[in-house]
PDB file of N, CA and C in Angstrom:
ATOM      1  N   UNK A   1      53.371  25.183-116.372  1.00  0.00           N
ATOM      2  CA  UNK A   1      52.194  25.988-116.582  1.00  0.00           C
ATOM      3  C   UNK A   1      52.071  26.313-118.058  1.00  0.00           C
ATOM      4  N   UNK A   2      51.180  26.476-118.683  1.00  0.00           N
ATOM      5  CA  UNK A   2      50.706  26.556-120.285  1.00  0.00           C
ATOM      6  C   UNK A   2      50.871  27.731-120.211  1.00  0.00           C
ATOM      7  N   UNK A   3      51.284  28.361-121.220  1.00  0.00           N
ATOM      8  CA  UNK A   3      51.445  29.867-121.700  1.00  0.00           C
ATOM      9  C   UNK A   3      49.962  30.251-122.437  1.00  0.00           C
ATOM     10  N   UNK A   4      49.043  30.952-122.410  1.00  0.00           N
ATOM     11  CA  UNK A   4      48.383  31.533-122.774  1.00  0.00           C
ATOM     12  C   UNK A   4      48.419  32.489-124.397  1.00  0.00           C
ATOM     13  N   UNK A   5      48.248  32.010-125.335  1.00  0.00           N
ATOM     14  CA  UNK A   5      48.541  33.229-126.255  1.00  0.00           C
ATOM     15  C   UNK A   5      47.675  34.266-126.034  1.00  0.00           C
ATOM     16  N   UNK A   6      47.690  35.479-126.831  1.00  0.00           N
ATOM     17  CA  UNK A   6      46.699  36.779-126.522  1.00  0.00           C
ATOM     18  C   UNK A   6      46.820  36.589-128.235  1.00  0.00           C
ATOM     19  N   UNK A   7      45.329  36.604-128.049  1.00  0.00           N
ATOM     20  CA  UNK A   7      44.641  36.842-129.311  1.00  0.00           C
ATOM     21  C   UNK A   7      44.957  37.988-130.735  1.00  0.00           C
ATOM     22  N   UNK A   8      45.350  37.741-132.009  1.00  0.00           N
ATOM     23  CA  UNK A   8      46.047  38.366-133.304  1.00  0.00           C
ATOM     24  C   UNK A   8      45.063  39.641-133.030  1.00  0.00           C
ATOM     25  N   UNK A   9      43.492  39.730-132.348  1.00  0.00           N
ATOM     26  CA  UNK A   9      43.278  41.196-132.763  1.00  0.00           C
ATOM     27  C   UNK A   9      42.885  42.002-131.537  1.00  0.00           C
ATOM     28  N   UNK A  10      43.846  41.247-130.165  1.00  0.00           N
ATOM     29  CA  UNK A  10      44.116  42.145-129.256  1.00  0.00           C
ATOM     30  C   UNK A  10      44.889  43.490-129.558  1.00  0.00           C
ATOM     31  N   UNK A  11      44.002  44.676-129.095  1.00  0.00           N
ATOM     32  CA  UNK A  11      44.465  45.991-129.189  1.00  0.00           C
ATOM     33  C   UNK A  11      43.966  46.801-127.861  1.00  0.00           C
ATOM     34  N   UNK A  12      44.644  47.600-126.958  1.00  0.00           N
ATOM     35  CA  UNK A  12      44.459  48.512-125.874  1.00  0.00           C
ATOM     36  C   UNK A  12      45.083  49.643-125.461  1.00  0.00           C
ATOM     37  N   UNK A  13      44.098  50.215-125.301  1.00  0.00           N
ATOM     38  CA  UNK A  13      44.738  51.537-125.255  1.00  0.00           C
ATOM     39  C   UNK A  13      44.816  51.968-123.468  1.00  0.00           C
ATOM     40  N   UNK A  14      46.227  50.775-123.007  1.00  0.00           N
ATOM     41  CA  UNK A  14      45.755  50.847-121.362  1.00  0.00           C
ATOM     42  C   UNK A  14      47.546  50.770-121.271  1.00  0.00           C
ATOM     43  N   UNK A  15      47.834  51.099-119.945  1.00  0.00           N
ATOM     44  CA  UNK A  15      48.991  51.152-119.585  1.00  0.00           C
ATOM     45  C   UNK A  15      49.483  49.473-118.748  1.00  0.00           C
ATOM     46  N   UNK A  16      47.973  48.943-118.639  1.00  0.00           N
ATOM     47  CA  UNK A  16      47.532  47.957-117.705  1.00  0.00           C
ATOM     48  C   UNK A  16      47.233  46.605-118.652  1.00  0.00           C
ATOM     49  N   UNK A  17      48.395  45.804-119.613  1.00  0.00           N
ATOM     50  CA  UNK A  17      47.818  44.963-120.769  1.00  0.00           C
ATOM     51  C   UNK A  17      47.358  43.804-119.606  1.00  0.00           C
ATOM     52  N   UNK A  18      48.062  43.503-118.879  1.00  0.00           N
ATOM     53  CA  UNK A  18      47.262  42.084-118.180  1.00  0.00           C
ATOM     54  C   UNK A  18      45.901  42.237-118.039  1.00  0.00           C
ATOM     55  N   UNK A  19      45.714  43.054-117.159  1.00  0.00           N
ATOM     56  CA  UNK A  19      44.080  43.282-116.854  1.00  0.00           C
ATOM     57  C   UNK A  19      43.451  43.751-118.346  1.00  0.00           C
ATOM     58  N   UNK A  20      43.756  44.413-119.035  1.00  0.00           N
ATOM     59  CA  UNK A  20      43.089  44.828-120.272  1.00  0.00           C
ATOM     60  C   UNK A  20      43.133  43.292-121.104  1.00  0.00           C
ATOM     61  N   UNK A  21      43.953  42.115-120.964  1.00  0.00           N
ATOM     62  CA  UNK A  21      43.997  41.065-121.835  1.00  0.00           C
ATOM     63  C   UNK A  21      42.933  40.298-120.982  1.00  0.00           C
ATOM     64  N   UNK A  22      42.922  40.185-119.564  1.00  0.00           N
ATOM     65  CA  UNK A  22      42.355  39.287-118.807  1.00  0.00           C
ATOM     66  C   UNK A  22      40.483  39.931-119.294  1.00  0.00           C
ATOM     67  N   UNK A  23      39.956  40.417-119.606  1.00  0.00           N
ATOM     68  CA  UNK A  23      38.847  41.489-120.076  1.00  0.00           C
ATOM     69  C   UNK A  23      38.647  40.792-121.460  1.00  0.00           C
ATOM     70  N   UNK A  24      40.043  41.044-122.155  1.00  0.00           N
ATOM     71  CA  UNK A  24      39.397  39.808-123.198  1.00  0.00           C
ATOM     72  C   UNK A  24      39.546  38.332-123.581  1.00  0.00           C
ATOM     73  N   UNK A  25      39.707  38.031-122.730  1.00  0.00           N
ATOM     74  CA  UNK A  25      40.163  36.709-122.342  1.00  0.00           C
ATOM     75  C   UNK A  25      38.588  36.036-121.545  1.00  0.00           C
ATOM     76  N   UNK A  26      38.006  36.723-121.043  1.00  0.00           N
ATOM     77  CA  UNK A  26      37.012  36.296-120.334  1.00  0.00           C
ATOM     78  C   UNK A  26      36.032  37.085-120.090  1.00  0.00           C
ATOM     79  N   UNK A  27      36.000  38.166-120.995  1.00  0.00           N
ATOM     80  CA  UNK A  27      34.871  39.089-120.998  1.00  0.00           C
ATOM     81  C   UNK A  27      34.694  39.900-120.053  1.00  0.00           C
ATOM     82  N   UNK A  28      35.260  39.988-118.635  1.00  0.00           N
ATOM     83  CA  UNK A  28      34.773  40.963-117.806  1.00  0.00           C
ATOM     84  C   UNK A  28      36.310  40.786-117.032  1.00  0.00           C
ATOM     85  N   UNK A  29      36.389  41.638-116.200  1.00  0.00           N
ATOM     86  CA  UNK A  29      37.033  41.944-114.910  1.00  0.00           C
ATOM     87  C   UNK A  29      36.241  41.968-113.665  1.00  0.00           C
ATOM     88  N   UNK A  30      36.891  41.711-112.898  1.00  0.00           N
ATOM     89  CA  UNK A  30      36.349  41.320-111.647  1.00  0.00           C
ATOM     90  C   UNK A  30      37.127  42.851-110.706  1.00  0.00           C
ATOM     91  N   UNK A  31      36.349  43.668-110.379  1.00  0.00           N
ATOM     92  CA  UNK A  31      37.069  44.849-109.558  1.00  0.00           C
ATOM     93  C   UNK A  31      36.364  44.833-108.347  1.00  0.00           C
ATOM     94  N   UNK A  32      37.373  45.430-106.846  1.00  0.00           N
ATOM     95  CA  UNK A  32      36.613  45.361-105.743  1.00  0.00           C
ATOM     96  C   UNK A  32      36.707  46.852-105.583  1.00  0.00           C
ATOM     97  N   UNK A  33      36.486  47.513-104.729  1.00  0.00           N
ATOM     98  CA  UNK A  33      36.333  48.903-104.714  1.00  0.00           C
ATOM     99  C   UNK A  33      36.255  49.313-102.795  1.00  0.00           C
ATOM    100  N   UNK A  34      37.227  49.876-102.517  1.00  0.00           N
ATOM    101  CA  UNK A  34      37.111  50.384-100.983  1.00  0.00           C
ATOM    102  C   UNK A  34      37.341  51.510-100.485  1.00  0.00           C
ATOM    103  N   UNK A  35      36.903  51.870 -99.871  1.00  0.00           N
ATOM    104  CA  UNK A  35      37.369  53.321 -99.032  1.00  0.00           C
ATOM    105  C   UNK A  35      37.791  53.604 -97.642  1.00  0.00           C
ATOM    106  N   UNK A  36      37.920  54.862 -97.487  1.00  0.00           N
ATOM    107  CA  UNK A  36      37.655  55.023 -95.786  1.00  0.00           C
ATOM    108  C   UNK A  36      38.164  53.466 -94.891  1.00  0.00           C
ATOM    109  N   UNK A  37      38.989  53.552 -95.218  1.00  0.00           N
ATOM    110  CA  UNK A  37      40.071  52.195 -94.479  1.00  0.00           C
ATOM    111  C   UNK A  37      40.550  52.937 -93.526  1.00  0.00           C
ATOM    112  N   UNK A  38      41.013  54.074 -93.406  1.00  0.00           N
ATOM    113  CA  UNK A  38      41.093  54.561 -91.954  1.00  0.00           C
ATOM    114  C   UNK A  38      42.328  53.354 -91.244  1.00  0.00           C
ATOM    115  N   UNK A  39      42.723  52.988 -91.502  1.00  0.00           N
ATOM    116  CA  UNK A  39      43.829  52.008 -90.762  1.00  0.00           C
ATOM    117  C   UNK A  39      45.608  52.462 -91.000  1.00  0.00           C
ATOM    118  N   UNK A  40      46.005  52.287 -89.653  1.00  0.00           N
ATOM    119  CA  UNK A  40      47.351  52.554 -89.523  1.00  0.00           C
ATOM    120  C   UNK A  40      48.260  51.222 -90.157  1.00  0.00           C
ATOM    121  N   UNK A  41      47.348  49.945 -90.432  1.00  0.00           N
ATOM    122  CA  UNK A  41      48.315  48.513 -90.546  1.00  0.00           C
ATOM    123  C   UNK A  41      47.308  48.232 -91.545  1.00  0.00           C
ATOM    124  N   UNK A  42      47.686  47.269 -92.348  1.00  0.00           N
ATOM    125  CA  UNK A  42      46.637  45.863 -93.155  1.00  0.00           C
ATOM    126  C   UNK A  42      46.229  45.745 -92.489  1.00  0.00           C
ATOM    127  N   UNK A  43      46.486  44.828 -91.033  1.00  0.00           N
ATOM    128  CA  UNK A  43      46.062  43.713 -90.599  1.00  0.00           C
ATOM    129  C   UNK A  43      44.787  44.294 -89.399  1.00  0.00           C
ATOM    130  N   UNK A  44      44.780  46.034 -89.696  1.00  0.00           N
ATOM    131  CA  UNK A  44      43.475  46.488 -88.981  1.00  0.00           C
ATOM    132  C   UNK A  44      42.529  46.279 -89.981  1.00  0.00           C
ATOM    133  N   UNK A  45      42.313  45.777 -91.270  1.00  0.00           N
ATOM    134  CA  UNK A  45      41.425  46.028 -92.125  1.00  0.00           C
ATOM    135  C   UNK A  45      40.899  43.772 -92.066  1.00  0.00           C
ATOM    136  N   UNK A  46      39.480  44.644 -91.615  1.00  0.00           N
ATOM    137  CA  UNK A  46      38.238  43.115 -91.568  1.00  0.00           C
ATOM    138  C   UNK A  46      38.828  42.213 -92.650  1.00  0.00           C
ATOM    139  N   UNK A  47      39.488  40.903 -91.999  1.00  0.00           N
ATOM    140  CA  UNK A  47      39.695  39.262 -92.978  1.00  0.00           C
ATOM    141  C   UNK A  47      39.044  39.319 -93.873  1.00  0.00           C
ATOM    142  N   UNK A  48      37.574  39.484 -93.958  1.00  0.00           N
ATOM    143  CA  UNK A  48      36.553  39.172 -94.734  1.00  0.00           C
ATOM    144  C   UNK A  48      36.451  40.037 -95.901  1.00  0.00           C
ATOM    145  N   UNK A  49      37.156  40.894 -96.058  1.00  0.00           N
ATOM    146  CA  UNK A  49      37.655  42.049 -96.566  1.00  0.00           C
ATOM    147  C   UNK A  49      39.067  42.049 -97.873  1.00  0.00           C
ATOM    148  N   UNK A  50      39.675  41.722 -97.102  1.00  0.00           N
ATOM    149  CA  UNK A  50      41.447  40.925 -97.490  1.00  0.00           C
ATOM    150  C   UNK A  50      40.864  40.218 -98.085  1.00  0.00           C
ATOM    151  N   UNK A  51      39.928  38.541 -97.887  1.00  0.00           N
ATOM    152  CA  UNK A  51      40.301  38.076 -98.638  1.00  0.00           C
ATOM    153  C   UNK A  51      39.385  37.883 -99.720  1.00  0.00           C
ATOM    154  N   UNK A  52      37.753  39.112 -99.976  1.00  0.00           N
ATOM    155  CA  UNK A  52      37.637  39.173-100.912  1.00  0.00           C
ATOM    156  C   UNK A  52      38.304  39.909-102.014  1.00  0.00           C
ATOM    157  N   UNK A  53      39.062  41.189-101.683  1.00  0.00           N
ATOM    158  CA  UNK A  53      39.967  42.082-102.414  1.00  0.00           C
ATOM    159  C   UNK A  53      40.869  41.004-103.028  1.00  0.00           C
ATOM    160  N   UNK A  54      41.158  39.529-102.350  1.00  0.00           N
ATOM    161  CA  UNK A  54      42.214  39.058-103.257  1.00  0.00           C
ATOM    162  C   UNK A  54      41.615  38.350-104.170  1.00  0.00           C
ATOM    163  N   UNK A  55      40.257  38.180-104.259  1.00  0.00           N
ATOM    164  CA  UNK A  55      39.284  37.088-105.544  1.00  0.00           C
ATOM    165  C   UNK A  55      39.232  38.373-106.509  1.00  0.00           C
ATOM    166  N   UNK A  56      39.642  39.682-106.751  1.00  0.00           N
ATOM    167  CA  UNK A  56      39.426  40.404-107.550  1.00  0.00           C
ATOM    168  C   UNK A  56      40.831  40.816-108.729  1.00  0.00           C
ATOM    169  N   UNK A  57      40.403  41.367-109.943  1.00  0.00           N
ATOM    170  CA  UNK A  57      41.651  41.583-110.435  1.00  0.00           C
ATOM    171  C   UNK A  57      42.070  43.039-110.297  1.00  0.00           C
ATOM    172  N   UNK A  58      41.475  44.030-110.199  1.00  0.00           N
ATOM    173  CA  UNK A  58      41.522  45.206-109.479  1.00  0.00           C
ATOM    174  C   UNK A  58      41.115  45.788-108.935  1.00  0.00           C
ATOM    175  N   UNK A  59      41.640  46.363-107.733  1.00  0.00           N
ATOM    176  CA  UNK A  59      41.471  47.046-106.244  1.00  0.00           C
ATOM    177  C   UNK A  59      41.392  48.295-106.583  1.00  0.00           C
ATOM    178  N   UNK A  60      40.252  48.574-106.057  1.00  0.00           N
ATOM    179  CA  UNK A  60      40.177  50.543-106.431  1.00  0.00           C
ATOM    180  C   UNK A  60      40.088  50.859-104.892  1.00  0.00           C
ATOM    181  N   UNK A  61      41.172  51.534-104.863  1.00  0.00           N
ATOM    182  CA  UNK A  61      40.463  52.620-103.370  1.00  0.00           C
ATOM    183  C   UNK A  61      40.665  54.012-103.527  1.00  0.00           C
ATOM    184  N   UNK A  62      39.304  54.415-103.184  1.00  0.00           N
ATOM    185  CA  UNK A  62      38.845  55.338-103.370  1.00  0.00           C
ATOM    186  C   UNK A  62      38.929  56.609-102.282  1.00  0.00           C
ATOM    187  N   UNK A  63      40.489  56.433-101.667  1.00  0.00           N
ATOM    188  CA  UNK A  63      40.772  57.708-100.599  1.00  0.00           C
ATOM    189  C   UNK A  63      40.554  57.371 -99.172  1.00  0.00           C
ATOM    190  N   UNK A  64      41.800  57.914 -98.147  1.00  0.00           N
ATOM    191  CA  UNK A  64      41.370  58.036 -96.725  1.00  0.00           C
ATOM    192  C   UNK A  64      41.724  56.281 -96.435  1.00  0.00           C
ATOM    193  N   UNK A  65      42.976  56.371 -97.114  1.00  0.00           N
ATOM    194  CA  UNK A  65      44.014  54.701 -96.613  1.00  0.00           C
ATOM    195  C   UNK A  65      43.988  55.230 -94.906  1.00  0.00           C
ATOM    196  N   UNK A  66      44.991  56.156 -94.532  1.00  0.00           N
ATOM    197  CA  UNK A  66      45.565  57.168 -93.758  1.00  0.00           C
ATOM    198  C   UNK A  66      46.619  56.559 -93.267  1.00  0.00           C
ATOM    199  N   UNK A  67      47.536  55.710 -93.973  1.00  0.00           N
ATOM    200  CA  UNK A  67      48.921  55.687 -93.386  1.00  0.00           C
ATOM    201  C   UNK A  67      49.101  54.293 -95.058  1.00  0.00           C
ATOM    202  N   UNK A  68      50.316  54.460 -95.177  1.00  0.00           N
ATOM    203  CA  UNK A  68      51.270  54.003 -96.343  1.00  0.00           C
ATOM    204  C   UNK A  68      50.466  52.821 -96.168  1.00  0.00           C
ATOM    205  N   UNK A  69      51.306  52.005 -95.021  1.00  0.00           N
ATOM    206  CA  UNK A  69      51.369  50.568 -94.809  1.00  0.00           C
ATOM    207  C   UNK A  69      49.907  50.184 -95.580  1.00  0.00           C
ATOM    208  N   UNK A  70      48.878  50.183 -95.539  1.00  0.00           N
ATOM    209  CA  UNK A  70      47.469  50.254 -96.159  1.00  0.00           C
ATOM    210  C   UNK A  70      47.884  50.068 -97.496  1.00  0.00           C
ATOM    211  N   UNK A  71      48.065  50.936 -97.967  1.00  0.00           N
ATOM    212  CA  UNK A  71      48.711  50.602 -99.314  1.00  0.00           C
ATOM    213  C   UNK A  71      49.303  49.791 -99.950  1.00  0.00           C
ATOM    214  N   UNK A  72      50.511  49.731 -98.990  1.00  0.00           N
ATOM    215  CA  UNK A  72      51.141  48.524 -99.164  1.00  0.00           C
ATOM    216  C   UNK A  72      50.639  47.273 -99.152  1.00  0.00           C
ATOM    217  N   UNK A  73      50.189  46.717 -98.018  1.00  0.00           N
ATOM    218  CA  UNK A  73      49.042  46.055 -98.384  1.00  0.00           C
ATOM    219  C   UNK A  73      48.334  45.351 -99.326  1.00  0.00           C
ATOM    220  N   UNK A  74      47.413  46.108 -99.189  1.00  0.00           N
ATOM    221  CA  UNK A  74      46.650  46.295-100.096  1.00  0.00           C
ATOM    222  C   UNK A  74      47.072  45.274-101.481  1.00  0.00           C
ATOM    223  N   UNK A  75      48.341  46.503-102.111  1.00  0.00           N
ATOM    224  CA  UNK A  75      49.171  46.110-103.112  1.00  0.00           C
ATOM    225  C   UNK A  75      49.970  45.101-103.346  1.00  0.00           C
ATOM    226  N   UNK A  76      49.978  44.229-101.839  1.00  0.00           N
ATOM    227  CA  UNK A  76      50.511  42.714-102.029  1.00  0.00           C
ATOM    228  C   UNK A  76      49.512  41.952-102.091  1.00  0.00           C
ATOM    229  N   UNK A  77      48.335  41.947-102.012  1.00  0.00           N
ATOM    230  CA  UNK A  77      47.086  41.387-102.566  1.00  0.00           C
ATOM    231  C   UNK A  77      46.651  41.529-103.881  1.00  0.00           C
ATOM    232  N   UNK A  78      47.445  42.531-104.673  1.00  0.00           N
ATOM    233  CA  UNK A  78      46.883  42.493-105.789  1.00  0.00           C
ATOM    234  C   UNK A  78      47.194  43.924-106.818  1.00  0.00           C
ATOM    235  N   UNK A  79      46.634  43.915-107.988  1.00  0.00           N
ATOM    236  CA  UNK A  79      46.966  45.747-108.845  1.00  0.00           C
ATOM    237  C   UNK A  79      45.671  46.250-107.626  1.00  0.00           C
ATOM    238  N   UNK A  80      46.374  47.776-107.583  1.00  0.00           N
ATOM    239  CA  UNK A  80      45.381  48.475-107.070  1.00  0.00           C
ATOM    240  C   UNK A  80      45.740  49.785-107.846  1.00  0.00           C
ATOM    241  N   UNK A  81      44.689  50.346-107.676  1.00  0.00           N
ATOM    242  CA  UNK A  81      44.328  52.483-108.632  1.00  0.00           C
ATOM    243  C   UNK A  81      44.001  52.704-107.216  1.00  0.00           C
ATOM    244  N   UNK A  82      44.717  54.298-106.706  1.00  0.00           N
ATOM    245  CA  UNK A  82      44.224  54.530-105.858  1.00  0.00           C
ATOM    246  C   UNK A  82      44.264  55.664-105.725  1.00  0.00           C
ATOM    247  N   UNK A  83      43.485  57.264-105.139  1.00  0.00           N
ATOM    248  CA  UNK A  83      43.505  58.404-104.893  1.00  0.00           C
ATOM    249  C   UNK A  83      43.653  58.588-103.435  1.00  0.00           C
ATOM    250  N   UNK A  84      43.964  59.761-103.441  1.00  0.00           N
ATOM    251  CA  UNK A  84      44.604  60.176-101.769  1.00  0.00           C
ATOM    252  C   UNK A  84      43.582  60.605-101.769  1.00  0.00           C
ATOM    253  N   UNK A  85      42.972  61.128-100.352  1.00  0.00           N
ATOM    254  CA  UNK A  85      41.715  61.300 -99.322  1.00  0.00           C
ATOM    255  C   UNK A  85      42.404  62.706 -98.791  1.00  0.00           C
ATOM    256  N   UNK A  86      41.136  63.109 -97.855  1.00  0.00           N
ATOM    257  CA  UNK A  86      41.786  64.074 -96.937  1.00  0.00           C
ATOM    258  C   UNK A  86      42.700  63.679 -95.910  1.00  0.00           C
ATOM    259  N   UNK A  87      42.043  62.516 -95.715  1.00  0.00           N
ATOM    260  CA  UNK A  87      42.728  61.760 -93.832  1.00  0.00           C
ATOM    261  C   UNK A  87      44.182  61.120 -94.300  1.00  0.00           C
ATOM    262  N   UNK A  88      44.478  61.429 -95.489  1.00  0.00           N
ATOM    263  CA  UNK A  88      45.573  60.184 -95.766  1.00  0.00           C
ATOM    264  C   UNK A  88      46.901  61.291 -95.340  1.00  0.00           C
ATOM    265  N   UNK A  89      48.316  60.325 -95.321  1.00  0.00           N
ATOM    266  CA  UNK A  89      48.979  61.500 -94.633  1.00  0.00           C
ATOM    267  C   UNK A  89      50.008  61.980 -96.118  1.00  0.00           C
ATOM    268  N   UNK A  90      51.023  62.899 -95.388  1.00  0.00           N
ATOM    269  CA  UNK A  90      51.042  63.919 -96.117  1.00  0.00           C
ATOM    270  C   UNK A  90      52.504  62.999 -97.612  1.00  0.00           C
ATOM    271  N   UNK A  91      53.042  61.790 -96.741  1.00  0.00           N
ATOM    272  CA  UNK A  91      53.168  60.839 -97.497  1.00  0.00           C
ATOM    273  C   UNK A  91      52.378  60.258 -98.946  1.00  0.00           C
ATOM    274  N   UNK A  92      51.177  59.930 -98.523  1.00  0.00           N
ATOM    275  CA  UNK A  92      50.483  59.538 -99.726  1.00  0.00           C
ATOM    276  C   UNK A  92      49.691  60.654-100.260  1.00  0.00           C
ATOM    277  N   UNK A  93      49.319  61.804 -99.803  1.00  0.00           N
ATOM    278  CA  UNK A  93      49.247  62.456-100.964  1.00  0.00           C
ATOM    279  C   UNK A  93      50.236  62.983-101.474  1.00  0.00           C
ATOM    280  N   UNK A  94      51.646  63.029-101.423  1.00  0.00           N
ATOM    281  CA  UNK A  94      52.414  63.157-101.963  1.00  0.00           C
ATOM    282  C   UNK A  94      52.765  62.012-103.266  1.00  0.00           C
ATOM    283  N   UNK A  95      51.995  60.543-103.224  1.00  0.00           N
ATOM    284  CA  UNK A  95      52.282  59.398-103.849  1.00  0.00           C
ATOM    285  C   UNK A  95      51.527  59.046-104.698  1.00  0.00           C
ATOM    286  N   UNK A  96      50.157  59.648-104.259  1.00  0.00           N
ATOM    287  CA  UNK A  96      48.735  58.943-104.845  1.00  0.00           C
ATOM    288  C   UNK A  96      48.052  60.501-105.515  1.00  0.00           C
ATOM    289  N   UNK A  97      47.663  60.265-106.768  1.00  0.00           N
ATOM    290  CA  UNK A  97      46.819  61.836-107.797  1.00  0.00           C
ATOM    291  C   UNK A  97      45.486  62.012-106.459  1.00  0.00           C
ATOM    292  N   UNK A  98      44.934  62.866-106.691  1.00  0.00           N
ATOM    293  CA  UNK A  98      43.374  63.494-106.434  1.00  0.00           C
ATOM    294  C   UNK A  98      42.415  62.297-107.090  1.00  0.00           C
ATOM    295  N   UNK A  99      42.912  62.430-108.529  1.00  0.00           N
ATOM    296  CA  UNK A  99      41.983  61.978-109.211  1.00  0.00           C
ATOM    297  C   UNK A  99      42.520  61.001-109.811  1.00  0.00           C
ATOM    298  N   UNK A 100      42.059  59.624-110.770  1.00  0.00           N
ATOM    299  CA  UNK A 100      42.365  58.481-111.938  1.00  0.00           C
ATOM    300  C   UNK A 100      41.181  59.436-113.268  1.00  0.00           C
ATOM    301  N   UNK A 101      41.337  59.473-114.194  1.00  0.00           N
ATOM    302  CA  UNK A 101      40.722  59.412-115.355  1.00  0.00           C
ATOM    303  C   UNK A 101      40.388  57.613-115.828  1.00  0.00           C
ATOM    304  N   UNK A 102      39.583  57.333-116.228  1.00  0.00           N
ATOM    305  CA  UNK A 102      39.335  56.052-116.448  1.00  0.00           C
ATOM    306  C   UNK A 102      40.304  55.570-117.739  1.00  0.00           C
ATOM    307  N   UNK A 103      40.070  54.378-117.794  1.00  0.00           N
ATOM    308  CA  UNK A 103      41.178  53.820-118.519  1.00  0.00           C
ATOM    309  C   UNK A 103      40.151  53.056-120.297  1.00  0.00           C
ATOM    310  N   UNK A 104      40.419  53.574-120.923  1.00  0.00           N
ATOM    311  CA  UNK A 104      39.580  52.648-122.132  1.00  0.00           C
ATOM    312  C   UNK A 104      40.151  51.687-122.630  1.00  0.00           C
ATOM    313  N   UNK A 105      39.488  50.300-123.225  1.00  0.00           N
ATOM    314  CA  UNK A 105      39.934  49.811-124.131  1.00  0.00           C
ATOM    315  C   UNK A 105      38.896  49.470-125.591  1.00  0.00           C
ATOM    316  N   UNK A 106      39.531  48.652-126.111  1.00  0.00           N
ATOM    317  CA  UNK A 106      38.547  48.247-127.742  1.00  0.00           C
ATOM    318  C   UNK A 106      39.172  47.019-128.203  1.00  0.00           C
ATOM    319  N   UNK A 107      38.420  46.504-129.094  1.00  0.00           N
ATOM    320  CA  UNK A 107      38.340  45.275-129.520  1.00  0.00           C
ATOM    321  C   UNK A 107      38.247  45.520-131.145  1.00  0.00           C
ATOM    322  N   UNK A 108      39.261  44.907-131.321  1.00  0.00           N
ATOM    323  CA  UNK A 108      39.531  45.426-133.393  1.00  0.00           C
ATOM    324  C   UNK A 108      38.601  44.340-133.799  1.00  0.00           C
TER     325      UNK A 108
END
């Protein structure tokens, strides 16, 4: 496989350099965004679902997994940001913030 260099005036102010390089590497990111999954397993969450979350480079879910495994999941498909919900259990809000603050980057 070819190694990729990252460009002399890559600079980011992200905790996240892949996805922040893949952004400049190709101008955009590709993010999917879900919620209210409500599922005890992955494999309760719609195919059609799975396997667009895996054409993306980051998974946002946006609260109310309501059990780990979801997560987990999830997270073998791909980076995911995620906030705890009300419905989620007392596990993941113990794991997952309220909130994400967004993430910036720049281009020198």
């Amino acid at each position: 496989m070819q190694s990729v260099r990252k460009p002399p005036s890559f600079r980011a102010i992200s905790k996240d350099t892949d996805l922040v390089y893949n952004y400049f590497r190709r101008r955009s990111i590709k993010i999917g965004v879900i919620s209210d999954t409500h599922a005890r397993l992955i494999s309760e969450v719609p195919c059609a679902i799975l396997n667009a979350l895996a054409t993306v480079d980051l998974i946002v879910h946006a609260g109310d997994f309501t059990e780990k495994a979801v997560l987990d999941g999830l997270t073998a498909i791909g980076q995911v940001k995620a906030v705890s919900g009300n419905m989620d259990s007392q596990e993941l809000k113990k794991a997952l913030p309220r909130h994400i603050s967004h993430t910036s980057v720049s281009r020198t």
